[in-house]
C-alpha atoms as a PDB file:
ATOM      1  CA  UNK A   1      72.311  91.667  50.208  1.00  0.00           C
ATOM      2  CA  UNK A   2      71.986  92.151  53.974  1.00  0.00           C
ATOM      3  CA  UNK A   3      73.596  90.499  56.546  1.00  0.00           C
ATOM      4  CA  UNK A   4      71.257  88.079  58.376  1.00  0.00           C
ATOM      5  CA  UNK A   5      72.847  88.184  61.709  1.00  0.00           C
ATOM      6  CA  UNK A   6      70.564  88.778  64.411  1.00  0.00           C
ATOM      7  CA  UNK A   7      71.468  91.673  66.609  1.00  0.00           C
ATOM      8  CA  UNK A   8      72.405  90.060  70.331  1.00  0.00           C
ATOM      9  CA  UNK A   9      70.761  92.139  72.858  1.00  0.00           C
ATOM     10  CA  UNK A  10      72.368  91.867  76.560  1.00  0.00           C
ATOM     11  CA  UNK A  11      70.635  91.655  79.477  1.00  0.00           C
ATOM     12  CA  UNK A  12      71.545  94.532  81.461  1.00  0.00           C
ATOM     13  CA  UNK A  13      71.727  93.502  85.436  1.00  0.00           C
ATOM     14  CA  UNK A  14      69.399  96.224  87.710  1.00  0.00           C
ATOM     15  CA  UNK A  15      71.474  96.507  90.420  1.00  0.00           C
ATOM     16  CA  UNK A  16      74.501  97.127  87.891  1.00  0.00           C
ATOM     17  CA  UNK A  17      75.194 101.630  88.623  1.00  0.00           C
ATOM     18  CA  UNK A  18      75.820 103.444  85.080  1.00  0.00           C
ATOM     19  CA  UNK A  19      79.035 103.939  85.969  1.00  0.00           C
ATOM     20  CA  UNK A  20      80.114 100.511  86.094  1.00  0.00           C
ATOM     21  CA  UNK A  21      78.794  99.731  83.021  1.00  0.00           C
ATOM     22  CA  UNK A  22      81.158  99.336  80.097  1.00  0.00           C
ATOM     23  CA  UNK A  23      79.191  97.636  77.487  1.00  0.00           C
ATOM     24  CA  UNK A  24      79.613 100.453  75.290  1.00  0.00           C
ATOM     25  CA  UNK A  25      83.566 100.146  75.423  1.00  0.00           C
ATOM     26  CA  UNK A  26      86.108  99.421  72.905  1.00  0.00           C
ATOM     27  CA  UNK A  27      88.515  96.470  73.527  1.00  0.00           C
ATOM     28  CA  UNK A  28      91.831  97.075  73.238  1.00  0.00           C
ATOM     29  CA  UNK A  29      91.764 100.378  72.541  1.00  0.00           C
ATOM     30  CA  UNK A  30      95.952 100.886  73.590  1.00  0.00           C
ATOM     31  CA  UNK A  31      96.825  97.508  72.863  1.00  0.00           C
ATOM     32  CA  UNK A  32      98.633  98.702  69.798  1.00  0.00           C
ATOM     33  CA  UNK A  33     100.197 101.870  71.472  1.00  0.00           C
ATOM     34  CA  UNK A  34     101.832  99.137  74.275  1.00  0.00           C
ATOM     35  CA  UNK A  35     102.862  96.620  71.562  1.00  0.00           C
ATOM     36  CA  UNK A  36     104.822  99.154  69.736  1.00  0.00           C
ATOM     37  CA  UNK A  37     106.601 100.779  73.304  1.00  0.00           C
ATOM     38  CA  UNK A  38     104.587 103.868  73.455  1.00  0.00           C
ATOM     39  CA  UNK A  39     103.455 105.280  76.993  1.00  0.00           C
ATOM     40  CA  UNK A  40     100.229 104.940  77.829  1.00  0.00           C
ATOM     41  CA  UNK A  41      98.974 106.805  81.115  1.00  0.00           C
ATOM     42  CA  UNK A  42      96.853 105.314  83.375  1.00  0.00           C
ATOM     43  CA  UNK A  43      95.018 106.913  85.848  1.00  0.00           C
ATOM     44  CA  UNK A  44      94.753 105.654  89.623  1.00  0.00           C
ATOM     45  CA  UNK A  45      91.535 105.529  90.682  1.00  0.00           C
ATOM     46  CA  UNK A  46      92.142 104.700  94.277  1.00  0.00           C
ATOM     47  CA  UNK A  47      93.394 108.081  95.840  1.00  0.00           C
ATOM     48  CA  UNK A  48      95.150 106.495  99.084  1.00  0.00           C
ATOM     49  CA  UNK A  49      96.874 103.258  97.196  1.00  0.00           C
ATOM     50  CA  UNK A  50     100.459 103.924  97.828  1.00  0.00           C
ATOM     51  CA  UNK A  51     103.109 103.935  95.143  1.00  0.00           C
ATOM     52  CA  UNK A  52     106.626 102.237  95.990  1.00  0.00           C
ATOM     53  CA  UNK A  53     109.680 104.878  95.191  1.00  0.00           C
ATOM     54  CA  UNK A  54     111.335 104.392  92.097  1.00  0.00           C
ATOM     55  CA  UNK A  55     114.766 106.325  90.953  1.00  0.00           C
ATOM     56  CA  UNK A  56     115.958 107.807  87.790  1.00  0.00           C
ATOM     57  CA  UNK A  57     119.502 108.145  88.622  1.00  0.00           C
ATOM     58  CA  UNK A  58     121.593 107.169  91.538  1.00  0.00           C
ATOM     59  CA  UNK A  59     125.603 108.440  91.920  1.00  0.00           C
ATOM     60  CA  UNK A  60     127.990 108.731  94.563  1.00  0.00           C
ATOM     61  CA  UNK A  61     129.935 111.875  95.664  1.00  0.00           C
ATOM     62  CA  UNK A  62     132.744 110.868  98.190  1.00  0.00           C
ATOM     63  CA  UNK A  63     130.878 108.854 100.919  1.00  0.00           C
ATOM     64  CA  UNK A  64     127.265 109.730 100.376  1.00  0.00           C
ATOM     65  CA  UNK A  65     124.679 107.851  97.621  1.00  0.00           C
ATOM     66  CA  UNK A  66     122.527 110.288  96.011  1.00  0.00           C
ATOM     67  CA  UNK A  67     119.423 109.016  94.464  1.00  0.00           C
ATOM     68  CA  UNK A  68     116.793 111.354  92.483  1.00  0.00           C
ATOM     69  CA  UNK A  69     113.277 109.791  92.106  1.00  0.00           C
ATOM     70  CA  UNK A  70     110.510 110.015  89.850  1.00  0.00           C
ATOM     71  CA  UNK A  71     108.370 112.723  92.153  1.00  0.00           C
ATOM     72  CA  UNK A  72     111.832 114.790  91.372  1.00  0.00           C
ATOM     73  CA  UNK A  73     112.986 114.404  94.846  1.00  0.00           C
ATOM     74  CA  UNK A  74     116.710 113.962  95.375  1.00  0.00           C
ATOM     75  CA  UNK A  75     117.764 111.514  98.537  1.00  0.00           C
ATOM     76  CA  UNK A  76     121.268 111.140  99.977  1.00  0.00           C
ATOM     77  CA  UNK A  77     122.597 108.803 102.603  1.00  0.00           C
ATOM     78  CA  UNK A  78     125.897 107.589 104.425  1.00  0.00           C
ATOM     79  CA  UNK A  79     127.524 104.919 103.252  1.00  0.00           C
ATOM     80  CA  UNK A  80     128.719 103.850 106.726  1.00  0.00           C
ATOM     81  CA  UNK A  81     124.443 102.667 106.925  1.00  0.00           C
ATOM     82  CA  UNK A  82     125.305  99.585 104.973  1.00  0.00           C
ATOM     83  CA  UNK A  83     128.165  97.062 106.220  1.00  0.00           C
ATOM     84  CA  UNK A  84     129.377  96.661 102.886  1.00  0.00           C
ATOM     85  CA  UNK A  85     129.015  99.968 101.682  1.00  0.00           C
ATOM     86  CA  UNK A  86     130.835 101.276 104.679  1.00  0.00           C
ATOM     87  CA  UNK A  87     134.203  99.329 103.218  1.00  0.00           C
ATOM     88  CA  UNK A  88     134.157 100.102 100.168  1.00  0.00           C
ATOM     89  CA  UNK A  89     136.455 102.308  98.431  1.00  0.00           C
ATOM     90  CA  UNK A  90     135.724 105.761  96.755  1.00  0.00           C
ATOM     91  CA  UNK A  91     135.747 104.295  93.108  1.00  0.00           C
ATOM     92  CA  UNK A  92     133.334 101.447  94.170  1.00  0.00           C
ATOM     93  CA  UNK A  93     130.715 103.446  95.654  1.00  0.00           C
ATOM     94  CA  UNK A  94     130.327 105.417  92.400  1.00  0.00           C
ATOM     95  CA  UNK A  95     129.802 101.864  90.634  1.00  0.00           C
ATOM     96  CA  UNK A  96     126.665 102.272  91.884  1.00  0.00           C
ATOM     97  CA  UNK A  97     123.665 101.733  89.337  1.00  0.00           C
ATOM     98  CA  UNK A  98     119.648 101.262  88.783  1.00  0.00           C
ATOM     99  CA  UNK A  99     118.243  97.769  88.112  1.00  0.00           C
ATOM    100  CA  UNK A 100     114.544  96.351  88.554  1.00  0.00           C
ATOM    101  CA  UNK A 101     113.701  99.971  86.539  1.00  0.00           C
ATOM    102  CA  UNK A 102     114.996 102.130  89.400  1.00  0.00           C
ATOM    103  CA  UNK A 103     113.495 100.014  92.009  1.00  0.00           C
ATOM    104  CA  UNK A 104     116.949  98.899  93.575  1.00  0.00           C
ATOM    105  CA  UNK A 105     120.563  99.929  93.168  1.00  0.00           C
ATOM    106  CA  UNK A 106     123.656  97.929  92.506  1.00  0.00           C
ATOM    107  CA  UNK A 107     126.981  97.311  93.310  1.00  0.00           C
ATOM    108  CA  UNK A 108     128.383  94.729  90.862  1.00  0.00           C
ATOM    109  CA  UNK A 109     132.099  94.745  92.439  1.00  0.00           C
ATOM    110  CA  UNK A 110     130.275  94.370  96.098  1.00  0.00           C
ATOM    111  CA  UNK A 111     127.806  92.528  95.545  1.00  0.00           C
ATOM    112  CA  UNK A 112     125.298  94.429  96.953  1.00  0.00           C
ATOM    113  CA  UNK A 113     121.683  95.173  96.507  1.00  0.00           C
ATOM    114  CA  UNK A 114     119.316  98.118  97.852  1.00  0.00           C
ATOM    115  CA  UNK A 115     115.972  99.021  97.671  1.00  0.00           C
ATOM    116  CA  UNK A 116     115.205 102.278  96.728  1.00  0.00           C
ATOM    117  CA  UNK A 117     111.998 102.307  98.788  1.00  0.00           C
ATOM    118  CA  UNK A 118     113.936 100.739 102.149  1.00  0.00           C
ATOM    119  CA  UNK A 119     116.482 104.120 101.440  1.00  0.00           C
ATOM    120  CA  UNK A 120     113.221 106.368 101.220  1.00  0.00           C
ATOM    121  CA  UNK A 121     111.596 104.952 104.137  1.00  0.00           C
ATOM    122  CA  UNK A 122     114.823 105.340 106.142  1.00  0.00           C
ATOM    123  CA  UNK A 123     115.328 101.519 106.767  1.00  0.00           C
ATOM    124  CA  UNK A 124     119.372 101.241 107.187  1.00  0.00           C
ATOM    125  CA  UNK A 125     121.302  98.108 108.259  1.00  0.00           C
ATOM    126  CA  UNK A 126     123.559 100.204 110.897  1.00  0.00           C
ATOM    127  CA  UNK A 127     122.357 102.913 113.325  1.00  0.00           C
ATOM    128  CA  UNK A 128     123.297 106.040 113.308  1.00  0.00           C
ATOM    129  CA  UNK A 129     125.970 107.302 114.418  1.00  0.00           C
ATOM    130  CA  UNK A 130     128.030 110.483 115.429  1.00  0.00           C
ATOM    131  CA  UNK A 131     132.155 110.950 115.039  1.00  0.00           C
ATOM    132  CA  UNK A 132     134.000 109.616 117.451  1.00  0.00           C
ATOM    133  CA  UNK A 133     135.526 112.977 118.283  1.00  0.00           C
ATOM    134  CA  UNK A 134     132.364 114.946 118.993  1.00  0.00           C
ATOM    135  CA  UNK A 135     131.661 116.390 122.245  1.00  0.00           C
ATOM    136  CA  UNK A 136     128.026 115.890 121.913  1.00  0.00           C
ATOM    137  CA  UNK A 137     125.579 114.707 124.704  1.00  0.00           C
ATOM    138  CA  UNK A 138     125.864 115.075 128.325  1.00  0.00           C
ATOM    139  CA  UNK A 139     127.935 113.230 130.556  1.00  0.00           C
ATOM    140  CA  UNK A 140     124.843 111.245 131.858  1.00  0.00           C
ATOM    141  CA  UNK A 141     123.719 109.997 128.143  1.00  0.00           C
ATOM    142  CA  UNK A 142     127.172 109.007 127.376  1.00  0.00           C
ATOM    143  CA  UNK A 143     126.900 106.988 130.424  1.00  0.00           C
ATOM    144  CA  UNK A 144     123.974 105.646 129.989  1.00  0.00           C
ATOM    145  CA  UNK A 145     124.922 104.086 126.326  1.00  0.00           C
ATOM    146  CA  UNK A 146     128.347 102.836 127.660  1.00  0.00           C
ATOM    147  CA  UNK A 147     126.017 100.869 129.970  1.00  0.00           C
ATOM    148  CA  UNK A 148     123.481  99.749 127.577  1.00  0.00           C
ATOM    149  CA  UNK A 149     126.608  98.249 124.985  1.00  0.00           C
ATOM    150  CA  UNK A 150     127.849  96.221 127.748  1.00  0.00           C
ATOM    151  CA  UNK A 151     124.531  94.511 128.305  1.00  0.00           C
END
């Protein structure tokens, strides 16, 4: 016996392009690859959306933070950039590790947080600066930032 269900037909809107239209679609098509922790790649359709740093590993060697991000670039920086980072011993700064899934790194001992994307875009609690013992610079720009401290 045959089913006696009426077939629904949709009213399709006219102004609605082809491409938009996704009548024809399965739902939840990965739903089970997701619930059972497989990868499922998506595909950005906007081309300039802009996609916040994440790291894979971060480690210390001597004074310098190394991170290595998902694009495969590797990033180092000072530790004398952070106040607490700058007093820190040797074995703290390689406690260093990933949390928010390589969106930040960690200092449990310190107590201190970083973003991975404020190290990438070069945003640093302390500026630069060069040894004490270099002879760097002219006379005149020495001068001129021995003036601008004092202000």
């Amino acid at each position: 016996m045959k089913s006696m269900k009426k077939a629904v037909k949709t009213r399709r809107d006219p102004d609605m392009l082809d491409e938009y239209d996704f009548s024809g679609g399965m739902r939840g098509k990965y739903v089970n690859r997701v619930a059972d922790g497989s990868i499922v790649n998506t595909i950005n359709a906007e081309k300039d959306s802009v996609v916040e740093p994440a790291a894979i590993r971060a480690w210390a060697e001597g004074r310098t933070i190394f991170i290595e991000l998902t694009d495969g670039r590797i990033i180092g920086f000072p530790t004398k950039r952070f106040r607490i980072l700058k007093k820190a011993t040797v074995d703290q700064l390689k406690e260093v590790t990933l949390r928010l899934d390589g969106f930040a790194l960690r200092w449990e001992t310190l107590d201190e947080d970083i973003t991975v994307s404020g190290v990438v875009a070069g945003n640093f609690q302390l500026p630069y600066k060069t040894t004490s013992g270099s002879k760097r610079g002219s006379k005149k720009a020495k001068l001129r930032s021995t003036r601008l401290a004092r202000r």
